[in-house]
C-alpha atoms as a PDB file:
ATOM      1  CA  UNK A   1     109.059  81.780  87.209  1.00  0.00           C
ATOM      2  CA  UNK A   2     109.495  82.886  90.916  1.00  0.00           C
ATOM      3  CA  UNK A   3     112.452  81.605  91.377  1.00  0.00           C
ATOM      4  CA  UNK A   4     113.765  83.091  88.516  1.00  0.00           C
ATOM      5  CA  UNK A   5     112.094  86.780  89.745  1.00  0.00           C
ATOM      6  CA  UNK A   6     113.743  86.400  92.985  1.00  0.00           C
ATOM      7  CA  UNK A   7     117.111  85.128  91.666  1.00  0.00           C
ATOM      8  CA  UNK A   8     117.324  88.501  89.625  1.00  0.00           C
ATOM      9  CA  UNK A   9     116.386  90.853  91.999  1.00  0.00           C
ATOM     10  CA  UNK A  10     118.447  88.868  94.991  1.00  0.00           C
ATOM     11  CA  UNK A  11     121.318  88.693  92.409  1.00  0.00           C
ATOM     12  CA  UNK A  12     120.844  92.523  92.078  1.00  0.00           C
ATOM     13  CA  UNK A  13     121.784  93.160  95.434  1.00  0.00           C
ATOM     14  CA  UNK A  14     124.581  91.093  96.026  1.00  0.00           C
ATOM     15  CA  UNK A  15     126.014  92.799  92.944  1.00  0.00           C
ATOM     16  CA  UNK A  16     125.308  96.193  94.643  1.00  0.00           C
ATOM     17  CA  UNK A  17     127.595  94.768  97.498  1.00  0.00           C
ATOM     18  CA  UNK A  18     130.269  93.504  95.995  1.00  0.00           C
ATOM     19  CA  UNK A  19     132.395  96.721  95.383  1.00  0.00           C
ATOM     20  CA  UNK A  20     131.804  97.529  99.141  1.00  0.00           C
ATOM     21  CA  UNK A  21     132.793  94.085 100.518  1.00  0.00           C
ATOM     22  CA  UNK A  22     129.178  94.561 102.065  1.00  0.00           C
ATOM     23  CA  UNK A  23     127.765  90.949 101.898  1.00  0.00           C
ATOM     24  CA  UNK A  24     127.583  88.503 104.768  1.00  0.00           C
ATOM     25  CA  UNK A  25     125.674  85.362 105.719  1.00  0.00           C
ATOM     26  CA  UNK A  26     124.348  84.598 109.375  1.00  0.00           C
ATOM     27  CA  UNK A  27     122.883  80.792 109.170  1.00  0.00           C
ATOM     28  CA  UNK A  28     120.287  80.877 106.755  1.00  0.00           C
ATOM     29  CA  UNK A  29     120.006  84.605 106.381  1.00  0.00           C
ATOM     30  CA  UNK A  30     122.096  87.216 103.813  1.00  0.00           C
ATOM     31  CA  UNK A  31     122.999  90.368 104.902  1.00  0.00           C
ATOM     32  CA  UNK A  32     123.357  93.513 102.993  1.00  0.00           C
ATOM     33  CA  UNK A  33     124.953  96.155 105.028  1.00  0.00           C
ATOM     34  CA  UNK A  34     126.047  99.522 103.697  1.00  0.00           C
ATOM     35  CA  UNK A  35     126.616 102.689 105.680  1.00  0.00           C
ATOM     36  CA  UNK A  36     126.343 105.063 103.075  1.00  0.00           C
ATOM     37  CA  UNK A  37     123.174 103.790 101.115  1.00  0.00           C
ATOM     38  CA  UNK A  38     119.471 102.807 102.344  1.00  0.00           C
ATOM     39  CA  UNK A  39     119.560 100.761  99.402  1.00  0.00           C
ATOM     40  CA  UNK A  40     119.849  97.576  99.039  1.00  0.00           C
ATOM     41  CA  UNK A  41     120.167  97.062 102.933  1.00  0.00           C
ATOM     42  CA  UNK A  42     118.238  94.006 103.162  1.00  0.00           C
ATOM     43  CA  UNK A  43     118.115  91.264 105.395  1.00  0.00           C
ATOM     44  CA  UNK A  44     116.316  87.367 103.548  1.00  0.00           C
ATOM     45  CA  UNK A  45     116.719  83.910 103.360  1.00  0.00           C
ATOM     46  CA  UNK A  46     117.497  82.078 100.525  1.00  0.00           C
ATOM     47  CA  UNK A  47     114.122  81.089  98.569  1.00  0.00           C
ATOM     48  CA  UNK A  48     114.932  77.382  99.688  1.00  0.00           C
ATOM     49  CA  UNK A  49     115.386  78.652 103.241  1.00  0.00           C
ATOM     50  CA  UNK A  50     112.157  80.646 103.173  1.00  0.00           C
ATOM     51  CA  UNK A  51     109.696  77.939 104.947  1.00  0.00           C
ATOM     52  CA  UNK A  52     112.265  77.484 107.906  1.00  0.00           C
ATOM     53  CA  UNK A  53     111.333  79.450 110.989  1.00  0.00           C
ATOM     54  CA  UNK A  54     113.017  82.721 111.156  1.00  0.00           C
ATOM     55  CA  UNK A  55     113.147  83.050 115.335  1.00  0.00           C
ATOM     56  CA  UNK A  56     116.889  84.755 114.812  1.00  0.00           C
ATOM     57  CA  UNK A  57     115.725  87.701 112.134  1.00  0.00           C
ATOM     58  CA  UNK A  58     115.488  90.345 115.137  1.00  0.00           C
ATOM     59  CA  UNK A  59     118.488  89.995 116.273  1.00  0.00           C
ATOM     60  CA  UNK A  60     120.515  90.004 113.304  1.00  0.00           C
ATOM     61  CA  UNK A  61     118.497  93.199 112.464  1.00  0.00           C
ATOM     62  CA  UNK A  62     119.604  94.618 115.968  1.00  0.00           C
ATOM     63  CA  UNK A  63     123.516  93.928 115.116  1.00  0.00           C
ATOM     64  CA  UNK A  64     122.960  95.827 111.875  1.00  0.00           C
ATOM     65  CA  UNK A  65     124.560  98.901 111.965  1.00  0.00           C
ATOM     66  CA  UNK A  66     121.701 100.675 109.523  1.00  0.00           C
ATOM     67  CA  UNK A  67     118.239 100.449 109.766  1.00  0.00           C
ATOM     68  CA  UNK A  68     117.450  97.108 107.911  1.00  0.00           C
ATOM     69  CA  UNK A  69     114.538  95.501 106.108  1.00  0.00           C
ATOM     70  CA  UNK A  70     113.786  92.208 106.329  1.00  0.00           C
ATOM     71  CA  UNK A  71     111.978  90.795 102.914  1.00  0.00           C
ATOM     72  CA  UNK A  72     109.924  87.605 103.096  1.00  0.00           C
ATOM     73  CA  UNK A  73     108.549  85.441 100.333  1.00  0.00           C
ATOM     74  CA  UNK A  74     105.236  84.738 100.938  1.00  0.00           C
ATOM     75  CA  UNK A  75     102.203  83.346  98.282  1.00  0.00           C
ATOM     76  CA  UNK A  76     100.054  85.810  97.157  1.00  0.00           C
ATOM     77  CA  UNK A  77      97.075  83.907  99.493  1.00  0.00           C
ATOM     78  CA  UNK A  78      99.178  84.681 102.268  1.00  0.00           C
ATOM     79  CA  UNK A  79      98.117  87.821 104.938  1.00  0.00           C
ATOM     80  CA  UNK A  80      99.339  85.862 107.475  1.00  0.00           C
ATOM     81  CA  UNK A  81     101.959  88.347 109.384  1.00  0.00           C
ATOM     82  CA  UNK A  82     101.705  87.081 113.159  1.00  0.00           C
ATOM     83  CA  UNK A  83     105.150  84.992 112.830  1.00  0.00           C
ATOM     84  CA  UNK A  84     106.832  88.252 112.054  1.00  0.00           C
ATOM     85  CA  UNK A  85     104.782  90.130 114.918  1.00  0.00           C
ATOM     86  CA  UNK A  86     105.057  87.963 117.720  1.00  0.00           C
ATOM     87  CA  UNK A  87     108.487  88.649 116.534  1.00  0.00           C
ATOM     88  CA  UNK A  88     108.615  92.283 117.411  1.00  0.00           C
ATOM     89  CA  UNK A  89     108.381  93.088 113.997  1.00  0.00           C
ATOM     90  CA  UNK A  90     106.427  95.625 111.972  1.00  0.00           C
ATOM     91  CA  UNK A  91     104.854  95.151 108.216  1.00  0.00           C
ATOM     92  CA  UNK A  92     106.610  98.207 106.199  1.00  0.00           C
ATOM     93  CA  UNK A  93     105.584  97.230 103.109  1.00  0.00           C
ATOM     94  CA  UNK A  94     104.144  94.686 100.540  1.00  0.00           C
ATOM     95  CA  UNK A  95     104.540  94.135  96.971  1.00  0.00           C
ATOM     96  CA  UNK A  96     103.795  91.924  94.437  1.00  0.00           C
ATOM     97  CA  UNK A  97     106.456  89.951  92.230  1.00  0.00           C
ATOM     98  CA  UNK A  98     105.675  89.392  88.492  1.00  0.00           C
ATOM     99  CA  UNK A  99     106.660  88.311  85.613  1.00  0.00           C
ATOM    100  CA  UNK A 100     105.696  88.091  81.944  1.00  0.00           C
ATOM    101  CA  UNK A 101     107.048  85.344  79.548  1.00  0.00           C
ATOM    102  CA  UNK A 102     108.221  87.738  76.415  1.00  0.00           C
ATOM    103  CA  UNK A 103     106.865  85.334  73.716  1.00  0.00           C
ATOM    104  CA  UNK A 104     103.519  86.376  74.975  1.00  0.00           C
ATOM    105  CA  UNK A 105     104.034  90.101  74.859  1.00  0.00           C
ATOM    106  CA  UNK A 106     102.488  91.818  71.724  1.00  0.00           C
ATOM    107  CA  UNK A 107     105.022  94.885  70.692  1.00  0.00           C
ATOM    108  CA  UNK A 108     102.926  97.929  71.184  1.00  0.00           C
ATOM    109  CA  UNK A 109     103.849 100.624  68.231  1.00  0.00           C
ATOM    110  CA  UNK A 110     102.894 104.161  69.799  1.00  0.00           C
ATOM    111  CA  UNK A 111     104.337 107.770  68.889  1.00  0.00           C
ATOM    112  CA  UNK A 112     105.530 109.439  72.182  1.00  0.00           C
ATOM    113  CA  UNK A 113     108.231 111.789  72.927  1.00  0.00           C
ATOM    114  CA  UNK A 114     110.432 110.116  75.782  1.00  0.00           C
ATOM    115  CA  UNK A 115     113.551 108.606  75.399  1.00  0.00           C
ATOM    116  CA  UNK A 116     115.870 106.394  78.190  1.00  0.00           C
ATOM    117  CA  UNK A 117     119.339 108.274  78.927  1.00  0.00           C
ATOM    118  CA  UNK A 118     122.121 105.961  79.883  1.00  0.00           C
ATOM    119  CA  UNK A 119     124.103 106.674  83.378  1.00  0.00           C
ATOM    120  CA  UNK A 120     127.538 106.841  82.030  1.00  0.00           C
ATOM    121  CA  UNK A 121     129.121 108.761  83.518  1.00  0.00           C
ATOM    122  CA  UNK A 122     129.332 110.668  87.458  1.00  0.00           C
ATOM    123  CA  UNK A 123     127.107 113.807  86.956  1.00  0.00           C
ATOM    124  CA  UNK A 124     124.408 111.564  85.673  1.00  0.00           C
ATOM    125  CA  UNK A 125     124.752 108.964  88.463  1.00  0.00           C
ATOM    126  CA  UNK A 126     123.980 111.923  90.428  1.00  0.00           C
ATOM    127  CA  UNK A 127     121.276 113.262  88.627  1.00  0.00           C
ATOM    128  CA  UNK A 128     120.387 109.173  89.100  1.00  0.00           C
ATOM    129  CA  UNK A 129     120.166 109.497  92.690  1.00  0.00           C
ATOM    130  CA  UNK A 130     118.329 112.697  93.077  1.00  0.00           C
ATOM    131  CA  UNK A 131     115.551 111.312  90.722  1.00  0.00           C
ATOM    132  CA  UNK A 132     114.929 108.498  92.567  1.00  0.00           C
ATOM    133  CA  UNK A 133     114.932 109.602  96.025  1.00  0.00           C
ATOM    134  CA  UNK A 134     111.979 112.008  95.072  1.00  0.00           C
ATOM    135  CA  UNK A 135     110.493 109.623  93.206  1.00  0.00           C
ATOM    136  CA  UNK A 136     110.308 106.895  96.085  1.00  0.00           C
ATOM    137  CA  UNK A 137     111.601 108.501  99.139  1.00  0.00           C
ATOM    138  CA  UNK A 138     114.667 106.992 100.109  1.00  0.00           C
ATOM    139  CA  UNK A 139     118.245 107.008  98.788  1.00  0.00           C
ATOM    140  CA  UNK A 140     120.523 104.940  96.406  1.00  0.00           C
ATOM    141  CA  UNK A 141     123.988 106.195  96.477  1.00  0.00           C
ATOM    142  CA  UNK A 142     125.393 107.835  93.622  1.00  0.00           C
ATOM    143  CA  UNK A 143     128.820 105.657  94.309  1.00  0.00           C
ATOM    144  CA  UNK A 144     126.665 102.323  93.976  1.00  0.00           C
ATOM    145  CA  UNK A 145     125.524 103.562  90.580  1.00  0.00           C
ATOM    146  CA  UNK A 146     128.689 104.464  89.294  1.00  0.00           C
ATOM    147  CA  UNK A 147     129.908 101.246  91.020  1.00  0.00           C
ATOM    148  CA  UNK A 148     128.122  98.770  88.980  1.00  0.00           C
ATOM    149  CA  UNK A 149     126.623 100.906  85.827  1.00  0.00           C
ATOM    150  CA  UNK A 150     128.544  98.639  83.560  1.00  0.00           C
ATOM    151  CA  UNK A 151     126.546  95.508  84.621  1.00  0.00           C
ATOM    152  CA  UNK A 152     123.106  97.391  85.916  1.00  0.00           C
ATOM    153  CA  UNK A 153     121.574  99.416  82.793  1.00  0.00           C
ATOM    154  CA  UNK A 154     120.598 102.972  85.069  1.00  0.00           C
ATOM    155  CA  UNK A 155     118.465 105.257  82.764  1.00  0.00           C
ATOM    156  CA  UNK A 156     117.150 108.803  82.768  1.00  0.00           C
ATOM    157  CA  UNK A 157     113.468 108.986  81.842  1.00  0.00           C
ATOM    158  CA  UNK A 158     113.653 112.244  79.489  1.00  0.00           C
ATOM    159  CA  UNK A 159     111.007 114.080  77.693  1.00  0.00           C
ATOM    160  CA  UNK A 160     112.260 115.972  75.438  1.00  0.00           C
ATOM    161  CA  UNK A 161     114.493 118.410  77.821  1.00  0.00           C
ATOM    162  CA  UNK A 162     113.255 117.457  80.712  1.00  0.00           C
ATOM    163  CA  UNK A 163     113.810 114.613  83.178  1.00  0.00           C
ATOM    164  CA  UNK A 164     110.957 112.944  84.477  1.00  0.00           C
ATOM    165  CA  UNK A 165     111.950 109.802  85.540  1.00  0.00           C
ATOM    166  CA  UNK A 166     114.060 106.781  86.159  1.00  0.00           C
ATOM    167  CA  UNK A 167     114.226 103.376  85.794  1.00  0.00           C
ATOM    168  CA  UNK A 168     117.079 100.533  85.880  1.00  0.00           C
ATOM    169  CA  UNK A 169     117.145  97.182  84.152  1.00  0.00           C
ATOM    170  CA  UNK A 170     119.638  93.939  85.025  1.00  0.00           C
ATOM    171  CA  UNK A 171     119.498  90.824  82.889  1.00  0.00           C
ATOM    172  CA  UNK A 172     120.881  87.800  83.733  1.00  0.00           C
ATOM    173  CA  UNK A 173     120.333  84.132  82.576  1.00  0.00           C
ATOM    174  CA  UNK A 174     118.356  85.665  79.840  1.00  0.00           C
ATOM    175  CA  UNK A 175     115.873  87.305  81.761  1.00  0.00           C
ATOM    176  CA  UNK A 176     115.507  91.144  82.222  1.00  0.00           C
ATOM    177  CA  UNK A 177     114.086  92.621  85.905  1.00  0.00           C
ATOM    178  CA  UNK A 178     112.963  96.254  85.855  1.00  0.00           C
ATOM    179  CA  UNK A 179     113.473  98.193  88.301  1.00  0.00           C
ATOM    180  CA  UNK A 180     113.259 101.229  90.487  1.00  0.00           C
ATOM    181  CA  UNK A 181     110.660 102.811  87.580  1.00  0.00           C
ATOM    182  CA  UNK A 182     109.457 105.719  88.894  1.00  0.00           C
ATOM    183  CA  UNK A 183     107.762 109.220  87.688  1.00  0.00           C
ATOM    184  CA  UNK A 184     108.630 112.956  89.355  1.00  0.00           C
ATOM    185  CA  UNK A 185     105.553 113.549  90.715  1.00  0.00           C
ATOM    186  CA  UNK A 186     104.553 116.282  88.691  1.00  0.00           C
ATOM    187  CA  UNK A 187     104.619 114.379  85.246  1.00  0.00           C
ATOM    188  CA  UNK A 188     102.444 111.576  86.365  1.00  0.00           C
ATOM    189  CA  UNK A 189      98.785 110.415  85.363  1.00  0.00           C
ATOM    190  CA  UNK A 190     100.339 110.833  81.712  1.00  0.00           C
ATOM    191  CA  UNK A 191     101.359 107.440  80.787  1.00  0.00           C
ATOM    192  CA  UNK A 192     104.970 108.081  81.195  1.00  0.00           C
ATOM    193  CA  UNK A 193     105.133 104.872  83.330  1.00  0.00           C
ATOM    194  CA  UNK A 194     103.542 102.594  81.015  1.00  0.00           C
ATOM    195  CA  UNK A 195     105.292 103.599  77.958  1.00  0.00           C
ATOM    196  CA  UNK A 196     108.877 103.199  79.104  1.00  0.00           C
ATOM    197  CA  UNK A 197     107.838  99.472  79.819  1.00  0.00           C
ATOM    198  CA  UNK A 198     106.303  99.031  76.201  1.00  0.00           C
ATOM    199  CA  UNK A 199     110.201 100.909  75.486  1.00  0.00           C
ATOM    200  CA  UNK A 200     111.935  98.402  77.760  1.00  0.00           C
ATOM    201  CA  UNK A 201     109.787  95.128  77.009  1.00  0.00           C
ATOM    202  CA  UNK A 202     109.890  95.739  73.127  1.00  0.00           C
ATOM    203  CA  UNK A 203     114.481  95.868  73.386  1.00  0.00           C
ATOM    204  CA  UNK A 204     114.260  93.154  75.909  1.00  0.00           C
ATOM    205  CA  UNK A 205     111.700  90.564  73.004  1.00  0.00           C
ATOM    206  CA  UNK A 206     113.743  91.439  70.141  1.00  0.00           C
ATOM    207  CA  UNK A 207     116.620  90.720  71.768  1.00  0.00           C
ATOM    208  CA  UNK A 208     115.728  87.291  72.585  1.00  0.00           C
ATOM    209  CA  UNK A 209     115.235  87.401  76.409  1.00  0.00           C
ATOM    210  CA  UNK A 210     113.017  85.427  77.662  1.00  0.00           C
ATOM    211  CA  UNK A 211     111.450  86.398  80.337  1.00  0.00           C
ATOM    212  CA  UNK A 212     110.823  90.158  82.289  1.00  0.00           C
ATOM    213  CA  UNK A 213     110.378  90.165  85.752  1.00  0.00           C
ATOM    214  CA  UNK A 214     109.694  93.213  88.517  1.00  0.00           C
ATOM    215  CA  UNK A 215     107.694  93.909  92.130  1.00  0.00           C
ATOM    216  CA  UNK A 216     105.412  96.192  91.875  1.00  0.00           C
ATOM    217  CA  UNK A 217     103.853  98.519  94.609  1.00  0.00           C
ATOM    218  CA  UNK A 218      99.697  98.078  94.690  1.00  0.00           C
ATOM    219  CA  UNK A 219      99.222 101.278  93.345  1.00  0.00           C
ATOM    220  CA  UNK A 220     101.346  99.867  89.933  1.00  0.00           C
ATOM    221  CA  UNK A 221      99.604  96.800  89.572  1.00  0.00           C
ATOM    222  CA  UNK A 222      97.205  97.601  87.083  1.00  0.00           C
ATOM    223  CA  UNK A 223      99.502  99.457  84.913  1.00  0.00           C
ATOM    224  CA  UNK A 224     101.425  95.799  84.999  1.00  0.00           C
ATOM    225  CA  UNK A 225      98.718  93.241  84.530  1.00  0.00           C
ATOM    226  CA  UNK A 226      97.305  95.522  81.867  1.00  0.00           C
ATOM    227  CA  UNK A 227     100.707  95.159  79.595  1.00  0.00           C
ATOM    228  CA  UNK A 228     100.207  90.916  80.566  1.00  0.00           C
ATOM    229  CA  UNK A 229     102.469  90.503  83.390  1.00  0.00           C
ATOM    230  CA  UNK A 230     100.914  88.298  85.993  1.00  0.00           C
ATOM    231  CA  UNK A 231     101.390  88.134  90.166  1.00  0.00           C
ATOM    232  CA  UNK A 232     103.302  85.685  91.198  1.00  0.00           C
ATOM    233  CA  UNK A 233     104.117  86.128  94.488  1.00  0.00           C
ATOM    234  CA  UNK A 234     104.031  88.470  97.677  1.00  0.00           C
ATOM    235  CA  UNK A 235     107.277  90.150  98.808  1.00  0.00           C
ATOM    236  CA  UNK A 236     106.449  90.840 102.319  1.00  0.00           C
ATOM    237  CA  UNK A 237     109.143  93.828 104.095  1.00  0.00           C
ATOM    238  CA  UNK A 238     109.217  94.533 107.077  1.00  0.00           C
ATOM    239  CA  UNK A 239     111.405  96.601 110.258  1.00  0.00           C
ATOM    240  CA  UNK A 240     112.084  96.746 113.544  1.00  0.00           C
END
């Protein structure tokens, strides 16, 4: 099942790449560089590269031209950041991978008023990109949504007229990763969050996936266990 997490959301950013001709390997390492985007930017080692020692990591973070995150794979036992520190690097943030096996997922019936909005087209690519950089922080570009919207489901979290939300899914090999789920912050504490994943998990069961996977920030964890996805591992980031 980690593998399988990993693969999806790895897969998810070499897909945001492609149209850019930003991917490139160094060793053991892939690189995700784009000028225009902080996301994906990424710098990580293949999961069967992940014990090896990772002494070169600064330095390929120093040629990047953007300011870079390296993600690590750690178990979720593991506080252990020293490796990376004796590095010169800093812990920017942690979360936690999990997954739920869909068989096991009891479809929750519930009246609510929210429905998902497709990105289809420019405007709402836009509207895409301004929803999630309030929601989170930081930017996706506009041009990578339009870019890949045909393979990367990128919805609008509406209720009734309003937008309050957004959230993207990307299935492959059966399984479905969420991602990038995220409330405007004055429309949360109303269980806007949780419903869109009952929304998303019920289409993704009776659809036959198999599996759901996402990473979840500590603050979403108990939104995630509570719908019966468990940790699996911890997805350690970090900068220089």
């Amino acid at each position: 099942m980690k593998q399988q997490n990993i693969d999806n959301l790895t897969s998810l950013w070499l897909l945001a790449s492609e149209p850019f001709g930003a991917y490139r390997k160094s060793g053991s390492y892939n690189i995700v560089e784009l000028d225009f985007s902080e996301w994906p930017n990424r710098v990580w080692q293949s999961e069967e590269n992940a014990k090896t020692a990772i002494e070169n990591v600064k330095e390929i973070l120093q040629q990047c031209s953007t300011n870079h995150t390296f993600t690590k794979w750690n178990v979720l036992q593991d506080d252990e950041h020293k490796e990376a520190e004796n590095l010169g690097l800093s812990l920017k943030s942690i979360q936690i991978g999990m997954s739920l096996n869909l068989q096991n997922y009891n479809i929750q019936s519930s009246n609510h008023h929210l429905f998902l909005v497709q990105v289809n087209n420019t405007e709402k690519a836009v509207l895409w990109s301004a929803v999630f950089q309030q929601c989170f922080g930081y930017s996706i570009s506009s041009k990578i949504i339009e870019a890949i919207k045909d393979d990367v489901a990128f919805y609008l979290i509406n209720d009734n007229q309003d937008t309050v939300g957004c959230v993207a899914t990307f299935i492959k090999d059966n399984q479905i990763g969420i991602h990038s789920l995220g409330v405007l912050n004055k429309y949360r504490k109303q269980g806007i969050a949780e419903t869109v994943m009952h929304i998303l998990l019920h289409e993704a069961k009776n659809n036959g996936l198999v599996n759901a996977h996402l990473q979840s920030s500590m603050l979403g964890l108990g939104i995630y266990k509570k719908i019966g996805f468990e940790e699996i591992f911890k997805m350690c980031n970090y900068k220089i």
